[in-house]
Protein backbone atom coordinates (compact mmCIF):
# COMPACT_ATOMS: atom_id res chain seq x y z
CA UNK A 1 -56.99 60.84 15.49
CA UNK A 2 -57.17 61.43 18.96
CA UNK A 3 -54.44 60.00 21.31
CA UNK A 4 -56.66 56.71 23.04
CA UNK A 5 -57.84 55.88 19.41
CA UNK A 6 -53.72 56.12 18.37
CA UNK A 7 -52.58 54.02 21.05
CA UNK A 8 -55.18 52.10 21.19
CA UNK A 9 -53.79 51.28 17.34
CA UNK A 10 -50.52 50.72 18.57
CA UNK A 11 -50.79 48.04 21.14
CA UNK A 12 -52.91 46.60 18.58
CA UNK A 13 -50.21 46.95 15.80
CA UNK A 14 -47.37 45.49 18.60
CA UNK A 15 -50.23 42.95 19.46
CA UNK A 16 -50.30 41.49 15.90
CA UNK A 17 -46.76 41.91 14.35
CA UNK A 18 -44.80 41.77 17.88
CA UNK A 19 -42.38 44.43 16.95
CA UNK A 20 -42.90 47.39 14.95
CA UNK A 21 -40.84 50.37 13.65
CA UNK A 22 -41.88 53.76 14.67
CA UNK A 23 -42.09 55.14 10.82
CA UNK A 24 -44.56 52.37 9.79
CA UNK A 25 -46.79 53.18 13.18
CA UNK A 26 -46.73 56.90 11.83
CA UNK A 27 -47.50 55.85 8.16
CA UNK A 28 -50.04 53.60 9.58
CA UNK A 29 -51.41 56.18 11.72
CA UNK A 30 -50.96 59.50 9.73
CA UNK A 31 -49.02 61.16 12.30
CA UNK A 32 -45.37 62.24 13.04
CA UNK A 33 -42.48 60.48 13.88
CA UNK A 34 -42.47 62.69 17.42
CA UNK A 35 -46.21 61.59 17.58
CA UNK A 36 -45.09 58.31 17.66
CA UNK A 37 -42.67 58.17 20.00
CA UNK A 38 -44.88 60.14 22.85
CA UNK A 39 -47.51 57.38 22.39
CA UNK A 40 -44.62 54.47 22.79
CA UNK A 41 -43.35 56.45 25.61
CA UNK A 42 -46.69 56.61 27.50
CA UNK A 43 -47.65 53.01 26.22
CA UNK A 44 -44.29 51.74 27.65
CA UNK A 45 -44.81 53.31 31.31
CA UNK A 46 -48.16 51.57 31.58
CA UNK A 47 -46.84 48.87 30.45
CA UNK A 48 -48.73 47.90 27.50
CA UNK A 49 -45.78 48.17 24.88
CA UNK A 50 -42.05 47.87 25.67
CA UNK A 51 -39.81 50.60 24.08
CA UNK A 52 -36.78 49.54 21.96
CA UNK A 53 -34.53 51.28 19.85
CA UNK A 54 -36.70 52.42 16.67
CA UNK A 55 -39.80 50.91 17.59
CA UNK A 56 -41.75 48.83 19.75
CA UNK A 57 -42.47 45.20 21.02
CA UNK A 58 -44.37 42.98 22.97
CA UNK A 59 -43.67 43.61 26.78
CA UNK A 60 -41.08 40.35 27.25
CA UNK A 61 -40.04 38.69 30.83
CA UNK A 62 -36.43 38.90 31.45
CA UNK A 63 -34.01 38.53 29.29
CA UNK A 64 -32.26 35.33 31.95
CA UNK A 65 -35.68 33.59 32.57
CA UNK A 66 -35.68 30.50 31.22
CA UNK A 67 -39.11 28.52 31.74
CA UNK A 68 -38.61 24.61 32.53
CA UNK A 69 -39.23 22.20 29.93
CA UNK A 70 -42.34 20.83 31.51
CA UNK A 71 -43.73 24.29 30.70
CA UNK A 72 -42.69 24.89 27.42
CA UNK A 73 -43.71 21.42 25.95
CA UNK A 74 -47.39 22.39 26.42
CA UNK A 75 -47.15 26.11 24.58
CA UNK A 76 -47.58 26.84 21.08
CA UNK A 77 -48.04 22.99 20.57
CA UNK A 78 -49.64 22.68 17.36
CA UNK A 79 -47.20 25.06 15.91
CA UNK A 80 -44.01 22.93 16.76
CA UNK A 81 -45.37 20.06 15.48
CA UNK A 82 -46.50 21.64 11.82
CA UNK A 83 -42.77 22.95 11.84
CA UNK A 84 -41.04 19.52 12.78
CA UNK A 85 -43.23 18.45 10.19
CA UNK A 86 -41.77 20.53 7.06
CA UNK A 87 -37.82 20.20 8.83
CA UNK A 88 -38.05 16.29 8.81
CA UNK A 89 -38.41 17.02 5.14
CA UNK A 90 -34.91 18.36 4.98
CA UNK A 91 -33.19 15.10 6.59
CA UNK A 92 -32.39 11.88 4.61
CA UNK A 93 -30.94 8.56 5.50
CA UNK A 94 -27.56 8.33 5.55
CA UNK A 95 -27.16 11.98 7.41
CA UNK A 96 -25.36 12.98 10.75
CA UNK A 97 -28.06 15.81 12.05
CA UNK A 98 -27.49 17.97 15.31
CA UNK A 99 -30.70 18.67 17.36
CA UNK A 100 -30.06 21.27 20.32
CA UNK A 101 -31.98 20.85 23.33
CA UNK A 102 -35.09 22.71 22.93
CA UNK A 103 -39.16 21.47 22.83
CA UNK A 104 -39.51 22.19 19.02
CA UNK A 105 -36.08 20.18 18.24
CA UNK A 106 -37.82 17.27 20.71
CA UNK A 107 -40.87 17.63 18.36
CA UNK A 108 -38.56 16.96 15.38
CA UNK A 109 -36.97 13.84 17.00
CA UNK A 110 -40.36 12.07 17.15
CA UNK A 111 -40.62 12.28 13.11
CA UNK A 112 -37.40 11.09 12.50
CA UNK A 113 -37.79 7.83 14.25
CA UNK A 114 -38.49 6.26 11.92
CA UNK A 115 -35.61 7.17 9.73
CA UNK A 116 -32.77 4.26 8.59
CA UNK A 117 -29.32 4.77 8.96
CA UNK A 118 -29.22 8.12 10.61
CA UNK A 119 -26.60 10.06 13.56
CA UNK A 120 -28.36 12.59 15.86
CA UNK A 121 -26.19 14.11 17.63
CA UNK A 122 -27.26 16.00 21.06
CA UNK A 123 -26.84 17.67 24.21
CA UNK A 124 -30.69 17.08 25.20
CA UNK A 125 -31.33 14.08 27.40
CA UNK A 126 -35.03 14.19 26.61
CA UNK A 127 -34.34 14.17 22.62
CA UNK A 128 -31.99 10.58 23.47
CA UNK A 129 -34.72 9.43 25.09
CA UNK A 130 -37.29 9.76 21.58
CA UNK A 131 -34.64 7.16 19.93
CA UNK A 132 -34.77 4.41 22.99
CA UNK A 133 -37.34 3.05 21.03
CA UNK A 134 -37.18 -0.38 20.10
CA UNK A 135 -38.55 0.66 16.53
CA UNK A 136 -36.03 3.40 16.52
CA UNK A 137 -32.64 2.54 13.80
CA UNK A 138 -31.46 5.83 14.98
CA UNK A 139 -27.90 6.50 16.34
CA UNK A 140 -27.42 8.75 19.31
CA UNK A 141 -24.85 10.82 20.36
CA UNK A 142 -25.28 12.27 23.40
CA UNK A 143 -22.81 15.21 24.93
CA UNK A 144 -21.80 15.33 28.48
CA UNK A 145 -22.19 18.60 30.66
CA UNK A 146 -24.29 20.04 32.90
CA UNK A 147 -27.63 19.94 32.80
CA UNK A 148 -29.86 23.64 32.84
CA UNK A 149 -33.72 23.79 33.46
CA UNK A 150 -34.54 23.42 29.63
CA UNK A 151 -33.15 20.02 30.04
CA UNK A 152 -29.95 21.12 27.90
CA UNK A 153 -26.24 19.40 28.60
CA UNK A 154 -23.82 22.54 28.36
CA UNK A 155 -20.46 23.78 29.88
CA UNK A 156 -16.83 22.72 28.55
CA UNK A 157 -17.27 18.76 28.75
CA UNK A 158 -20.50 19.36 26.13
CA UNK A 159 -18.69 21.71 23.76
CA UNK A 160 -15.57 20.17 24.11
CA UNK A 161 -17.44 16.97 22.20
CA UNK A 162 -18.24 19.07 19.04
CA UNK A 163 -14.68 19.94 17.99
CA UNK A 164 -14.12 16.68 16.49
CA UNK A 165 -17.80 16.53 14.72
CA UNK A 166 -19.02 17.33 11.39
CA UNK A 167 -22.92 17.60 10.60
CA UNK A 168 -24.86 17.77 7.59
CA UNK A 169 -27.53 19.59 9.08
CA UNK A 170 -28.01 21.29 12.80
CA UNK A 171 -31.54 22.16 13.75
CA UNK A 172 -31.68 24.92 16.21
CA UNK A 173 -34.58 25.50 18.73
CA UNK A 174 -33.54 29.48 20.32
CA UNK A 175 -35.61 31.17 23.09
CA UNK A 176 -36.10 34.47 21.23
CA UNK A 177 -35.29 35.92 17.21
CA UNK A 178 -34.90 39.94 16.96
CA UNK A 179 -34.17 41.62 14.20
CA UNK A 180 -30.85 43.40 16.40
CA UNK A 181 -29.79 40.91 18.92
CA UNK A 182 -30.50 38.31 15.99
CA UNK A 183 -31.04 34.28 17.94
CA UNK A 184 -31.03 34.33 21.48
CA UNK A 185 -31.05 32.39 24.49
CA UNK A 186 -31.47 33.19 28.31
CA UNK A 187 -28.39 31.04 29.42
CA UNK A 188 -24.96 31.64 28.64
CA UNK A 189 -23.71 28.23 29.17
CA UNK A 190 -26.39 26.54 26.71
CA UNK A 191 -25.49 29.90 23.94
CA UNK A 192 -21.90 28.64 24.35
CA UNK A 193 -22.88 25.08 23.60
CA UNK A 194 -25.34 26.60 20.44
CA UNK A 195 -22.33 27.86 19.03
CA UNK A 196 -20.02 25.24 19.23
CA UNK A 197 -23.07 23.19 17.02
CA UNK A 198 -23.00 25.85 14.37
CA UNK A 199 -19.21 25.56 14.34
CA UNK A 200 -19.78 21.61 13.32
CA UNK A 201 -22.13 21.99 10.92
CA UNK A 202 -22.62 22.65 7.01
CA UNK A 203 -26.44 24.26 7.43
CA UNK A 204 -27.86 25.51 9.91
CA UNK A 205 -31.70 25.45 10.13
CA UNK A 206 -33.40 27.71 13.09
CA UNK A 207 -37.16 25.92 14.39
CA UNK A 208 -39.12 29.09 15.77
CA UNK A 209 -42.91 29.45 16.24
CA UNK A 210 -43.67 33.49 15.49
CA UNK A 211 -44.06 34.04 19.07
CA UNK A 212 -40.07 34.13 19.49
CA UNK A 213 -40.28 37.12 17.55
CA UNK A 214 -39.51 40.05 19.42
CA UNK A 215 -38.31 38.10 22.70
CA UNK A 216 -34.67 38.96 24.04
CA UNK A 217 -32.77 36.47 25.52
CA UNK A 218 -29.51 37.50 27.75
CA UNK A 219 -27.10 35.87 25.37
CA UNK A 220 -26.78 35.75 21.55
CA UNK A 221 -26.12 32.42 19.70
CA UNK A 222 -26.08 33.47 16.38
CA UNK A 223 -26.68 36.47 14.21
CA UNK A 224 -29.64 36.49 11.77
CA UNK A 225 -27.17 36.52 8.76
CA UNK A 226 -25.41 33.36 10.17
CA UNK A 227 -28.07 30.66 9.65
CA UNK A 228 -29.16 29.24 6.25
CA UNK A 229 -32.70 28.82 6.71
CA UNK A 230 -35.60 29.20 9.54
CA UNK A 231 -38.54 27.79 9.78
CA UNK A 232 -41.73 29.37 11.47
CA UNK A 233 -45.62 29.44 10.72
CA UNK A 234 -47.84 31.49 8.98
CA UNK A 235 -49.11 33.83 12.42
CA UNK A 236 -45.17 35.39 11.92
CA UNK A 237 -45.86 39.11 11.51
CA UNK A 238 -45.30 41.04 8.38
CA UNK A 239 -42.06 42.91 10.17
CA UNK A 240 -40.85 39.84 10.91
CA UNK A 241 -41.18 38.43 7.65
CA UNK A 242 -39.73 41.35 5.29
CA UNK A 243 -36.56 41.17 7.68
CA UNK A 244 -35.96 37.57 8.04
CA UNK A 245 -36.16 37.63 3.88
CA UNK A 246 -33.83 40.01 3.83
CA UNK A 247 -30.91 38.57 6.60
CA UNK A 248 -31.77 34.86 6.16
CA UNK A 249 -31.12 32.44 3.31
CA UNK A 250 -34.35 31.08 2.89
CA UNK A 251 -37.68 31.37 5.01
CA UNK A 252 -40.49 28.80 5.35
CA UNK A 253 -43.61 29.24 6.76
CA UNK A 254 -46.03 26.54 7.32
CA UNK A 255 -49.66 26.30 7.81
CA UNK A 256 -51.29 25.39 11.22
CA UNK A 257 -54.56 23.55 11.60
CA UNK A 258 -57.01 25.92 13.15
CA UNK A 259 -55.15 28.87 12.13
């Protein structure tokens, strides 16, 4: 195979899974391992693929951008819903549930509305705000801190509220999932606050569309190991898949309409 036709397979390959390993691109491809690498190498300096330790990915932005909320609530919309859709699943009456500050979590908190004798407890203003409705028999608990451009409440006031909190369940929304740096986030204040959310609860449940696989954030909340379950869709690549099987307790994927 000549070297356009190979690289042209890669960025396809990155394209589709979002990271992959340079001995399945040479298995895939027939080649060498050194092969490989020379066609990441070039595809990296034109900046079609981004080179990372073993493989390759989908060129990210940087790993301390962090896109408003306004922004993020209109990408990859069908997606969160489906997923808030199979997590509301996992909550019944009676439970005290954490939902971080995130636009999949906020998805979540419009399907549990409804719910009857239930504690969400939060550091996301806009996820209160869902349970101000006058149909709403939800109770809120809502951190103090800072607020950050995703609309989270972090710094010592927010995490300073958790060490006194227990949860049956935390849902956690994270900016990026890698198989190395494991759940990440692009601010340091709001991985701080992640953390101290994990520390309160009994399960842990990570809400991620498959187009956080691959992306870096600055900051690592959690590794993959430490969460019990995550939810994503069906569009999550096969690499993805085989090591979020392996790491993490138990992985759903859900259907999207129009998929």
């Amino acid at each position: 195979m000549l070297a356009d036709a190979r690289r042209t397979e890669i960025v396809s390959a990155v394209t589709r899974e979002r990271v992959v390993r340079v001995s399945d691109l040479a298995d895939l491809l027939g080649v060498s391992l050194v092969t490989v690498r020379r066609d990441i190498e070039a595809l990296n300096d034109a900046g079609l693929v981004q080179k990372i330790h073993g493989g390759a990915k989908v060129p990210g932005a940087a790993g301390t951008h962090e896109p408003g909320f306004e922004l993020k609530s209109t990408q990859g919309t069908a997606e969160k819903q489906a997923i808030a859709r199979e997590a509301v699943k996992l909550v019944s009456d009676g439970m005290a549930i954490g939902l971080s500050a995130g636009t999949t979590t906020w998805a979540l908190a419009k399907e549990l509305v409804g719910k009857k004798n239930l504690t969400v407890v939060t550091n996301s203003m806009r996820i209160a705000d869902v349970f101000a409705s006058p149909r709403s028999q939800v109770a809120v608990i809502l951190t103090g801190g800072e607020r950050t451009p995703s609309d989270a409440l972090v710094g010592p006031i927010a995490t300073a509220s958790m060490r006194q909190l227990h949860l049956d369940v935390l849902f956690l929304g994270v900016h990026g999932v890698d198989g190395v740096a494991g759940f990440t986030t692009p601010n340091l204040l709001e991985s701080e606050m992640n953390r101290a959310l994990i520390g309160a609860a009994r399960t842990v449940v990570v809400l991620a569309d498959h187009s956080k696989w691959g992306t870096v954030g600055i900051s690592t909340i959690a590794a993959l190991e430490e969460v019990d379950e995550v939810i994503s869709d069906e569009l999550l690549g096969t690499e993805a898949r085989r090591t979020l099987r392996e790491r993490v307790g138990t992985l759903r994927l859900v259907s999207v309409p129009g998929q």
